[in-house]
PDB file of N, CA and C in Angstrom:
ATOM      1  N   UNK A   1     181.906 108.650 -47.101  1.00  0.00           N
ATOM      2  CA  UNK A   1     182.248 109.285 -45.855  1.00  0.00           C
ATOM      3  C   UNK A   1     181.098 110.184 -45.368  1.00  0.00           C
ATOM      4  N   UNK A   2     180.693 111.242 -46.247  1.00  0.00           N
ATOM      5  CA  UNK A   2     179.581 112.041 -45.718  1.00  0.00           C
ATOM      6  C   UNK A   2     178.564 110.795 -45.434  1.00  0.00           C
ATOM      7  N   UNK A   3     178.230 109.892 -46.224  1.00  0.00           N
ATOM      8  CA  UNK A   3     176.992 108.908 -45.961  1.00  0.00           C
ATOM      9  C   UNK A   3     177.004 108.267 -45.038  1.00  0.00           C
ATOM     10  N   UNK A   4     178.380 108.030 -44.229  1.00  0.00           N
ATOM     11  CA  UNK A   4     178.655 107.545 -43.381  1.00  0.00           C
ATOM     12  C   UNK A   4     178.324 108.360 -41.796  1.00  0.00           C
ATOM     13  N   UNK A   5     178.572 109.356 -41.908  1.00  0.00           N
ATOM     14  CA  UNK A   5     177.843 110.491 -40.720  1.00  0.00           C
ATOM     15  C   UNK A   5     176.676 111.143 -40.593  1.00  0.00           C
ATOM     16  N   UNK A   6     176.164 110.892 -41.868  1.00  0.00           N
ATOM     17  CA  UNK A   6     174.498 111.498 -42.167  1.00  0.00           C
ATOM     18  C   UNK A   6     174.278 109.827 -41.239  1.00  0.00           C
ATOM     19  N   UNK A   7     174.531 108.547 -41.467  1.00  0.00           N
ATOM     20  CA  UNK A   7     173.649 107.495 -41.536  1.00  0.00           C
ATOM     21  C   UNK A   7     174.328 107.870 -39.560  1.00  0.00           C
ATOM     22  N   UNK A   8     175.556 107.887 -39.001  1.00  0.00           N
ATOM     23  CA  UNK A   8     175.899 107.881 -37.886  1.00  0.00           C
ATOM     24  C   UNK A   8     174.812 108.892 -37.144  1.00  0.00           C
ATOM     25  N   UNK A   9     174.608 110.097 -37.558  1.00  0.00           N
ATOM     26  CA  UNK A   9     173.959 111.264 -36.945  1.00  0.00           C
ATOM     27  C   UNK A   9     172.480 110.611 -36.773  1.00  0.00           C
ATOM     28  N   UNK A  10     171.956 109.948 -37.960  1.00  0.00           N
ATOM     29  CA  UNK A  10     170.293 109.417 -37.909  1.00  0.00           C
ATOM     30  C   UNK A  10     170.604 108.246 -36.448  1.00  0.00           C
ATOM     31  N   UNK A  11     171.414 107.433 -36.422  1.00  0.00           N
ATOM     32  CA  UNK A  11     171.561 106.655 -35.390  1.00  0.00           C
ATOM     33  C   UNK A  11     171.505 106.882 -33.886  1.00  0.00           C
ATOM     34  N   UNK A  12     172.530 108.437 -33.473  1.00  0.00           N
ATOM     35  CA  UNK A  12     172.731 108.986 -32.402  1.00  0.00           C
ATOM     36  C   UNK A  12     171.740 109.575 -32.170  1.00  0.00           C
ATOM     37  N   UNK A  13     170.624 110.146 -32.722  1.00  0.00           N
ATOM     38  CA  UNK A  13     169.599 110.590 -32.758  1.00  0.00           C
ATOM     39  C   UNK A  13     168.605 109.733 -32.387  1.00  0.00           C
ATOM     40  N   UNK A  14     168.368 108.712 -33.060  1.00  0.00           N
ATOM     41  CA  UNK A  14     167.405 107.623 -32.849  1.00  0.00           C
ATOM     42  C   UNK A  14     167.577 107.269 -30.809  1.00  0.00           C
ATOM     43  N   UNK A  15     169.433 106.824 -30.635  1.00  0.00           N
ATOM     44  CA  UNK A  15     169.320 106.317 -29.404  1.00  0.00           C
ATOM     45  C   UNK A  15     169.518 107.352 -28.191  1.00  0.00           C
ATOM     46  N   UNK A  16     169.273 108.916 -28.850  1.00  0.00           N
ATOM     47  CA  UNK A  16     168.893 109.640 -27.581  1.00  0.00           C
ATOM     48  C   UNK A  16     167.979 109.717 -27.041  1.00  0.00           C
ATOM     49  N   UNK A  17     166.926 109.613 -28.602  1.00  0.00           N
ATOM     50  CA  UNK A  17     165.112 109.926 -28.281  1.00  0.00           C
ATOM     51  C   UNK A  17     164.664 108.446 -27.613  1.00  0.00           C
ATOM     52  N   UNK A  18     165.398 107.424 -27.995  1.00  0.00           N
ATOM     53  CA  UNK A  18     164.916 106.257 -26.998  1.00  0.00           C
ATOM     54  C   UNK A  18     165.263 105.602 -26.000  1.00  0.00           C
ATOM     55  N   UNK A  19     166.672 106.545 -25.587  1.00  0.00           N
ATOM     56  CA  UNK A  19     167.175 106.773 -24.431  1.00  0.00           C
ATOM     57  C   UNK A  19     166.561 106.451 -22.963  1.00  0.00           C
ATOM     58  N   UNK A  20     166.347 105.690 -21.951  1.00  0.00           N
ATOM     59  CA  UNK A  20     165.562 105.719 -20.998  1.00  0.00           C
ATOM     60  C   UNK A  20     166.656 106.792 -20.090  1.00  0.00           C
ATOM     61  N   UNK A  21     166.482 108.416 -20.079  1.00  0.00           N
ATOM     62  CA  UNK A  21     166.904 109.094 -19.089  1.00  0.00           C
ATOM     63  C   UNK A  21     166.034 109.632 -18.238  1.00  0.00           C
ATOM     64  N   UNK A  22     166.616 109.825 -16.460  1.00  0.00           N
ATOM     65  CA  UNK A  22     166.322 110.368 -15.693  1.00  0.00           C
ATOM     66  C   UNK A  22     165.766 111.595 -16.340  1.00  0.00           C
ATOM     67  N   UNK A  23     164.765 112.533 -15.950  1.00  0.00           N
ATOM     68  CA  UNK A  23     164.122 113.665 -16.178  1.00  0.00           C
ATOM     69  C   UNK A  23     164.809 114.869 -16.243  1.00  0.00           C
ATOM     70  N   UNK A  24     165.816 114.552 -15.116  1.00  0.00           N
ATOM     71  CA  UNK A  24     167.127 115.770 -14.919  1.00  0.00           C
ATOM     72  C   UNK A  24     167.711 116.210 -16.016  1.00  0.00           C
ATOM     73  N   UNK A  25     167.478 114.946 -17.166  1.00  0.00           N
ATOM     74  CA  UNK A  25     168.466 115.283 -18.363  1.00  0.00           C
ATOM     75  C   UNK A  25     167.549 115.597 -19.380  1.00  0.00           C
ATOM     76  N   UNK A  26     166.406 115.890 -19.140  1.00  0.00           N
ATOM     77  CA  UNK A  26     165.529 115.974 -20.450  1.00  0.00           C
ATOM     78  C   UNK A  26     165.965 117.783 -21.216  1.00  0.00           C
ATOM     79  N   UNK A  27     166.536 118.414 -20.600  1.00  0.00           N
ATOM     80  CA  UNK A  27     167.136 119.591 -21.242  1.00  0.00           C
ATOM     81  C   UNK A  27     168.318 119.218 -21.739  1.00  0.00           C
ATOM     82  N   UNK A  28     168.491 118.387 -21.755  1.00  0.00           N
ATOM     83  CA  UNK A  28     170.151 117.957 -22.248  1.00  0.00           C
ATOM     84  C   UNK A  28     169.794 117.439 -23.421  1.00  0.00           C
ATOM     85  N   UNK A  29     168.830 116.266 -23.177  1.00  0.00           N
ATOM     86  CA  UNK A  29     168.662 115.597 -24.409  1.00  0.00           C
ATOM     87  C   UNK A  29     167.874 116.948 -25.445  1.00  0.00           C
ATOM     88  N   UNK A  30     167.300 117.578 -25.366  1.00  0.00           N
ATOM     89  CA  UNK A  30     166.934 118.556 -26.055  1.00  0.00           C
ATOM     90  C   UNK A  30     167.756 119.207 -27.102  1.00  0.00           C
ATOM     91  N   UNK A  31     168.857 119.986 -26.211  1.00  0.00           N
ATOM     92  CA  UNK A  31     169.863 120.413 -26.928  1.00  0.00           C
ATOM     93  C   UNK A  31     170.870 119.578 -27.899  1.00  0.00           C
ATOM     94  N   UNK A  32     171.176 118.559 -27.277  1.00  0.00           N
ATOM     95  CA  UNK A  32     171.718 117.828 -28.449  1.00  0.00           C
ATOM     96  C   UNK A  32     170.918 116.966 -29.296  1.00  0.00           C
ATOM     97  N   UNK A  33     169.732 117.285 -29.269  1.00  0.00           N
ATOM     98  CA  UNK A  33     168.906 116.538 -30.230  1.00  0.00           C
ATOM     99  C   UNK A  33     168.316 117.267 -31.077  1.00  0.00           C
ATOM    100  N   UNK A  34     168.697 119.026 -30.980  1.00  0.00           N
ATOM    101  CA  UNK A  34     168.430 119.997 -31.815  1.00  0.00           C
ATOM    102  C   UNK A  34     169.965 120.338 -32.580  1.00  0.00           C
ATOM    103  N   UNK A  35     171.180 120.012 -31.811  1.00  0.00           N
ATOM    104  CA  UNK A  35     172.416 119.640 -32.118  1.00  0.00           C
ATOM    105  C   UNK A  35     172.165 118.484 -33.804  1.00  0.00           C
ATOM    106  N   UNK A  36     171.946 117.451 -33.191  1.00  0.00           N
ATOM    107  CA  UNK A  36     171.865 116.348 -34.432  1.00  0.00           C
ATOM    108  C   UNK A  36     170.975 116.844 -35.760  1.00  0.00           C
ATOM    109  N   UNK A  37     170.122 117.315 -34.867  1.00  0.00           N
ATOM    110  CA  UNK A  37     168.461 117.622 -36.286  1.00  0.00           C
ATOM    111  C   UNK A  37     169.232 118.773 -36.833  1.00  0.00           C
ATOM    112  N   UNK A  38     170.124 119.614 -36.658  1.00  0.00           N
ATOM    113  CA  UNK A  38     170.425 120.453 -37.518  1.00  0.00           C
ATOM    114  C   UNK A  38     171.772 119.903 -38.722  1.00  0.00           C
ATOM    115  N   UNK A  39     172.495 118.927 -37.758  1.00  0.00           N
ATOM    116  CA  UNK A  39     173.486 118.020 -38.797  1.00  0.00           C
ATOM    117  C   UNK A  39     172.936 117.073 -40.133  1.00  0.00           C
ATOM    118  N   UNK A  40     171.886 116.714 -39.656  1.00  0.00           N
ATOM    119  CA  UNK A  40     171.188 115.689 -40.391  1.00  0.00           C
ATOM    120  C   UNK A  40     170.600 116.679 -41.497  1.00  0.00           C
ATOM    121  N   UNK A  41     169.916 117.953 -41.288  1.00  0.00           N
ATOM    122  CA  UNK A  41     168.951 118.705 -42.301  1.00  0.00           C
ATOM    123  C   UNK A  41     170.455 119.174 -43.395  1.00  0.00           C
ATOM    124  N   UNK A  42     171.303 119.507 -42.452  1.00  0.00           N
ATOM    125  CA  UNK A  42     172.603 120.384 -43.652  1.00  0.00           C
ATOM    126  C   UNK A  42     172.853 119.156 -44.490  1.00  0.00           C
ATOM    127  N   UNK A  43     173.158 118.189 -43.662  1.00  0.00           N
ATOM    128  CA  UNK A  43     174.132 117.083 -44.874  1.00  0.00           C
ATOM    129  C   UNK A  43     173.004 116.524 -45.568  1.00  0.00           C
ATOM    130  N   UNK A  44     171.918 115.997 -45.424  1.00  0.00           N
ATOM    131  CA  UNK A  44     170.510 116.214 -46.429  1.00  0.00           C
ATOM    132  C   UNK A  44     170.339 117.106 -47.277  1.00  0.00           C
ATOM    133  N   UNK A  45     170.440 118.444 -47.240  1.00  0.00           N
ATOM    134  CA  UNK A  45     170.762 119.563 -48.269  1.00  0.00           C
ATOM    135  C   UNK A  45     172.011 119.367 -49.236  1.00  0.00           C
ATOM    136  N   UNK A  46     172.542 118.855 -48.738  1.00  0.00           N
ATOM    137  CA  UNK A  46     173.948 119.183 -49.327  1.00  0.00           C
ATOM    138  C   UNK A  46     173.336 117.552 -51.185  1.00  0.00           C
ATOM    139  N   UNK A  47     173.017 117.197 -50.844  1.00  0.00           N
ATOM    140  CA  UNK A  47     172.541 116.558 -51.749  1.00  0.00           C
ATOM    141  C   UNK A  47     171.808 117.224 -53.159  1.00  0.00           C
ATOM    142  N   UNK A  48     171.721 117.997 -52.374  1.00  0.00           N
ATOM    143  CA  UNK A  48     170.539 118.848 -53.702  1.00  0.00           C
ATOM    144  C   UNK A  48     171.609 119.377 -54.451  1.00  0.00           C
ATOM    145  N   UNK A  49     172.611 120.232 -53.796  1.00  0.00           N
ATOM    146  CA  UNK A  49     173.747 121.034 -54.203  1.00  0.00           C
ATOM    147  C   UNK A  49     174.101 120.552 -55.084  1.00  0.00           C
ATOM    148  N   UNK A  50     174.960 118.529 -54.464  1.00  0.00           N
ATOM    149  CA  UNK A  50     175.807 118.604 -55.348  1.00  0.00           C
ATOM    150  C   UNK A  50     175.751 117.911 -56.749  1.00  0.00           C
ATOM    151  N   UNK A  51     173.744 117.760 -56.752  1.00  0.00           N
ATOM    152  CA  UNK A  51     173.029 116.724 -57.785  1.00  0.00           C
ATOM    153  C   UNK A  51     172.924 118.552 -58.452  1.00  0.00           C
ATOM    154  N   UNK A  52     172.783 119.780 -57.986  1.00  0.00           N
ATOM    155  CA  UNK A  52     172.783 120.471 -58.855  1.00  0.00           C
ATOM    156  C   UNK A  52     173.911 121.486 -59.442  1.00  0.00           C
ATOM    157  N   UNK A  53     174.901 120.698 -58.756  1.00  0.00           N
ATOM    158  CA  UNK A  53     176.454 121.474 -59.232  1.00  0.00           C
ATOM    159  C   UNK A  53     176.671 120.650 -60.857  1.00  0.00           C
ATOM    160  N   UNK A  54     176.581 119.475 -60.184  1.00  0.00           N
ATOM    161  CA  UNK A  54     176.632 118.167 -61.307  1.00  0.00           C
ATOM    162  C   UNK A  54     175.997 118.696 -62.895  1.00  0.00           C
ATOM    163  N   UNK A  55     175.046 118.737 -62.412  1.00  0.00           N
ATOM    164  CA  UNK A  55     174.169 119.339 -63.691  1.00  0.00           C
ATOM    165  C   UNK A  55     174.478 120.326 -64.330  1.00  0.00           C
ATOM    166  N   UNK A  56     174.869 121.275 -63.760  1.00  0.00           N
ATOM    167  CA  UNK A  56     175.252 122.881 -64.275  1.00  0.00           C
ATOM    168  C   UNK A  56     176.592 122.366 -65.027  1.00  0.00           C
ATOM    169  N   UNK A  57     177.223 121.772 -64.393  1.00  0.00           N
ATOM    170  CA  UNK A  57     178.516 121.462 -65.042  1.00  0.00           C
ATOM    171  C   UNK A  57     178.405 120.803 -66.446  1.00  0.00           C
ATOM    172  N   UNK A  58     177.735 119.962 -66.210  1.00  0.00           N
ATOM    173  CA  UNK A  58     177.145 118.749 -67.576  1.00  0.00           C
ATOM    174  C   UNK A  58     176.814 119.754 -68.660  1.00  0.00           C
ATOM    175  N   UNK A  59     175.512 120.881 -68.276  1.00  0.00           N
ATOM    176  CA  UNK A  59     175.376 121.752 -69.374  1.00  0.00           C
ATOM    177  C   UNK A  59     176.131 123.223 -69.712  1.00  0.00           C
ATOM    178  N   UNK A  60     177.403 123.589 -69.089  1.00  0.00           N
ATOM    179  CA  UNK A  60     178.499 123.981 -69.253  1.00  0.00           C
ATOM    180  C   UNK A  60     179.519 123.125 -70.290  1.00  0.00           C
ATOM    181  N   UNK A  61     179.567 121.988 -69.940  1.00  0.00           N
ATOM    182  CA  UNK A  61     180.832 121.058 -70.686  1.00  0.00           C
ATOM    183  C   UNK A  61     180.488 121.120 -72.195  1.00  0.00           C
ATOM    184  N   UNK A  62     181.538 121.785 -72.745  1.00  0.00           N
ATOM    185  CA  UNK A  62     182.373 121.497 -74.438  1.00  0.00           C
ATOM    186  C   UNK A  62     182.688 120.248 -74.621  1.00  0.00           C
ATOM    187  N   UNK A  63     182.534 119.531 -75.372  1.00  0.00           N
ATOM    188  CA  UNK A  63     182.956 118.082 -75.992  1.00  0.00           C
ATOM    189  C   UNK A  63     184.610 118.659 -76.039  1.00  0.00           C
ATOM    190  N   UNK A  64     184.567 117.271 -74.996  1.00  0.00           N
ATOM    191  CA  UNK A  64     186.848 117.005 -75.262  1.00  0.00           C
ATOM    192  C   UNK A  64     187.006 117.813 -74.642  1.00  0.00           C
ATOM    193  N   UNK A  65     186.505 118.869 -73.270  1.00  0.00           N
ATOM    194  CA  UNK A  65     186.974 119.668 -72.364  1.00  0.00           C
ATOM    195  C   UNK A  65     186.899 119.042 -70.859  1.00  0.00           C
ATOM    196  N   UNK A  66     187.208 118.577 -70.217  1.00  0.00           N
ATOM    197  CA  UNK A  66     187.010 118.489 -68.828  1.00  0.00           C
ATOM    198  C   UNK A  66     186.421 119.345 -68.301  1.00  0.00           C
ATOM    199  N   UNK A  67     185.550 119.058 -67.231  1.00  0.00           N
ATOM    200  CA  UNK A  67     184.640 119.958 -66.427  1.00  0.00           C
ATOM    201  C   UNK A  67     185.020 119.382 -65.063  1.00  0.00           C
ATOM    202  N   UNK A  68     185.505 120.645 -64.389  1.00  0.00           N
ATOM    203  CA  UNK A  68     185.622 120.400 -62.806  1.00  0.00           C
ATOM    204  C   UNK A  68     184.986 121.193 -61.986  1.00  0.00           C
ATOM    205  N   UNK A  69     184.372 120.436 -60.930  1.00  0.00           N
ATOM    206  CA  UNK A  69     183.331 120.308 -59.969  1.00  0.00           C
ATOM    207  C   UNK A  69     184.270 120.762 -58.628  1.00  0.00           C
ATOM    208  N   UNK A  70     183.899 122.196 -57.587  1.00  0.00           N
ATOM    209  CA  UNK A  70     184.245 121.694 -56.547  1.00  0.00           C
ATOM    210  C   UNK A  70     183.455 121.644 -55.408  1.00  0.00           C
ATOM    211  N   UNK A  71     183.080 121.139 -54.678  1.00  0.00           N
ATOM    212  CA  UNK A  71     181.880 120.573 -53.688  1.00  0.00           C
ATOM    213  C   UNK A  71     182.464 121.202 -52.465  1.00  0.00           C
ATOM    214  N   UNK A  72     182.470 121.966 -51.409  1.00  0.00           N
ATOM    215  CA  UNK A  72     182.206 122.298 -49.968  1.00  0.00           C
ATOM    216  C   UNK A  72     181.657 121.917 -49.453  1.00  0.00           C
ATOM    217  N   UNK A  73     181.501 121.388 -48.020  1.00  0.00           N
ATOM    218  CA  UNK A  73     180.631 120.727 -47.157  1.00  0.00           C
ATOM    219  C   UNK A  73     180.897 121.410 -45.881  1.00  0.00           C
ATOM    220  N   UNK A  74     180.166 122.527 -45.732  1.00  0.00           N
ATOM    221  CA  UNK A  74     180.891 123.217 -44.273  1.00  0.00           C
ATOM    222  C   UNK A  74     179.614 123.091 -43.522  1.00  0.00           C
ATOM    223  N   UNK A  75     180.258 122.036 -42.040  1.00  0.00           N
ATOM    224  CA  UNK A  75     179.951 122.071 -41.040  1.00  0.00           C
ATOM    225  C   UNK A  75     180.069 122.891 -39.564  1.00  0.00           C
ATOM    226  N   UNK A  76     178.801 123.767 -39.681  1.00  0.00           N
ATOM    227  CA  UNK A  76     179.033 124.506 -38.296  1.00  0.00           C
ATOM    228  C   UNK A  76     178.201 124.384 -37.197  1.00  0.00           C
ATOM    229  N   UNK A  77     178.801 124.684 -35.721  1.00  0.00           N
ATOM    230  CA  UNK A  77     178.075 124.421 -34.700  1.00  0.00           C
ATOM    231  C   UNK A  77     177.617 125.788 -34.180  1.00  0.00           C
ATOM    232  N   UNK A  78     176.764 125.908 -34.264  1.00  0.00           N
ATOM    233  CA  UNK A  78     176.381 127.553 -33.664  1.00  0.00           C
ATOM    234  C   UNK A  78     176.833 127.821 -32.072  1.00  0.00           C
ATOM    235  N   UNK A  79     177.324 129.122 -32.008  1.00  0.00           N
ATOM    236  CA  UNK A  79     177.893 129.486 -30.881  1.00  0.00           C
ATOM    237  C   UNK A  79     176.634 128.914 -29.878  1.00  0.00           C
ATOM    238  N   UNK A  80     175.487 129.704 -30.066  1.00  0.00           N
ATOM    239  CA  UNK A  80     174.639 129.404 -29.150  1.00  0.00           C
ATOM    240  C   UNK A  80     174.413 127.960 -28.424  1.00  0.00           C
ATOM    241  N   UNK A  81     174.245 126.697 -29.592  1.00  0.00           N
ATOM    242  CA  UNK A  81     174.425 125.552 -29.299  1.00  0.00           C
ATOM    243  C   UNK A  81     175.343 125.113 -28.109  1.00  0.00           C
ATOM    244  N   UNK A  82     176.573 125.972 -28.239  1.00  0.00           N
ATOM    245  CA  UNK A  82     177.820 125.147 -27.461  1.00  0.00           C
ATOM    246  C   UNK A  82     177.710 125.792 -26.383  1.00  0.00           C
ATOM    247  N   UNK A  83     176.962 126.870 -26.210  1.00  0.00           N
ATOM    248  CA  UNK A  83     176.718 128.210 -24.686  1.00  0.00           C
ATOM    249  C   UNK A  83     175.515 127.083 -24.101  1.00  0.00           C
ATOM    250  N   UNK A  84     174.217 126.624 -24.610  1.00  0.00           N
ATOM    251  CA  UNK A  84     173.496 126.102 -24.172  1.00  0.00           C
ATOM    252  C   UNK A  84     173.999 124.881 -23.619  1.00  0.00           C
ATOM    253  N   UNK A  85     175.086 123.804 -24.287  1.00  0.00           N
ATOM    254  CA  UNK A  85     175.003 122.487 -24.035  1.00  0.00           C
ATOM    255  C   UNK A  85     175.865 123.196 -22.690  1.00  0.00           C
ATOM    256  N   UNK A  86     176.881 123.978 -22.679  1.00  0.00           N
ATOM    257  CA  UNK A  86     177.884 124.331 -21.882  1.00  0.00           C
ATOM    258  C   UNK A  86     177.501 124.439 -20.165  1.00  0.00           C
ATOM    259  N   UNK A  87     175.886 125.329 -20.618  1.00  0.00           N
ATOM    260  CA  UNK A  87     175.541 125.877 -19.043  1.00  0.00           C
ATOM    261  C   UNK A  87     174.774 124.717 -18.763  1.00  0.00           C
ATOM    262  N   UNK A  88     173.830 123.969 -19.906  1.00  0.00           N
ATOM    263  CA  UNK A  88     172.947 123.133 -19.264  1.00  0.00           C
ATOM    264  C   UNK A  88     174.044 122.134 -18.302  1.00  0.00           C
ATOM    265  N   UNK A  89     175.207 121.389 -19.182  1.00  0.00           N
ATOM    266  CA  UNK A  89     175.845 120.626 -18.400  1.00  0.00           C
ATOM    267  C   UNK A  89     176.653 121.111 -16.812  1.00  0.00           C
ATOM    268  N   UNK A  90     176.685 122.128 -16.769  1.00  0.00           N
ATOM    269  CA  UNK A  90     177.153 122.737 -15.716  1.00  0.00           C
ATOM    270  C   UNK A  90     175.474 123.153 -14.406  1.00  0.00           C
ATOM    271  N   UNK A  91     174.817 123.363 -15.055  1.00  0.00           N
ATOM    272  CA  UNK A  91     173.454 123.364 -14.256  1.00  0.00           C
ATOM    273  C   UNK A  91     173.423 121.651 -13.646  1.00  0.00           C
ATOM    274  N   UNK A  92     173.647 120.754 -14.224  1.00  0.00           N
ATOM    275  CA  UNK A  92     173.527 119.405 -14.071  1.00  0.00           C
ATOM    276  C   UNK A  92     174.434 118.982 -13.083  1.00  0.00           C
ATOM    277  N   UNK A  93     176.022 119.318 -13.324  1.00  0.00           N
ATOM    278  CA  UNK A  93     176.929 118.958 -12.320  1.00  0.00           C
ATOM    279  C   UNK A  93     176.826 119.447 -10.926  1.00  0.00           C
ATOM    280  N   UNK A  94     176.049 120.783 -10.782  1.00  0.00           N
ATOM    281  CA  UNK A  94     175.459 121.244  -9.788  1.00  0.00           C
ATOM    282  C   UNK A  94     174.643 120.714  -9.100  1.00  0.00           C
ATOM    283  N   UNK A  95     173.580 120.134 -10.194  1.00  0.00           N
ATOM    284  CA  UNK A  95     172.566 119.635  -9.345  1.00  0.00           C
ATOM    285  C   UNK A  95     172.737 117.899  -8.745  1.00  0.00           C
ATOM    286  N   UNK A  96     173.730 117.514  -9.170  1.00  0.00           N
ATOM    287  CA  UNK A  96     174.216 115.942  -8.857  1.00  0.00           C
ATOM    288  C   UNK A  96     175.329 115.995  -8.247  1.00  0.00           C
ATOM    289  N   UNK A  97     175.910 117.588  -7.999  1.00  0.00           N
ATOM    290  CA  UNK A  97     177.029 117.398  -6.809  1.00  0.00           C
ATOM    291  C   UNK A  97     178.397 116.598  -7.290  1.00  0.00           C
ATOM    292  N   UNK A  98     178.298 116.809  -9.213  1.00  0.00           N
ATOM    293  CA  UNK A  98     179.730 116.128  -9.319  1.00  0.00           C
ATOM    294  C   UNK A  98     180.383 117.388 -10.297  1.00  0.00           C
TER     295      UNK A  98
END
């Protein structure tokens, strides 16, 4: 599932930057393409975590004890992000009169 939205996020990314848009939108594509690059770097991190939760646990574990692991994956959108996409898209509807 996470591999499944890291690989979705590299995709949406790929077809913004090769996007043929009008110029009007080149602040748009900006923001959500600093939107994606920050999804893609967390869930990329999150790899390290949980190859080094794994480990800690391994050299914690007693023979004949179970060792449990719990993994978090918190996804956040920064306020700022959603103020920027918010006004840019509203600067836009302005300027196209819809």
């Amino acid at each position: 599932m996470i591999a499944d939205m890291y690989a979705d996020a590299l995709r949406w990314y790929d077809r913004l930057q090769s996007a043929n848009l009008d110029e009007r939108f080149g602040r748009l594509r900006s923001i959500v393409s600093g939107g994606l690059n920050d999804l893609i770097r967390t869930v990329g991190e999150y790899g390290s975590t949980v190859v080094d939760s794994y480990m800690n646990a391994v050299k914690a574990a007693k023979p004949g004890t179970p060792q449990v692991v719990d993994l978090t994956l918190t996804l956040r959108t920064p306020e700022s992000f959603m103020m920027e996409f918010n006004a840019e898209v509203e600067r836009l509807r302005s300027l196209l009169g819809v």
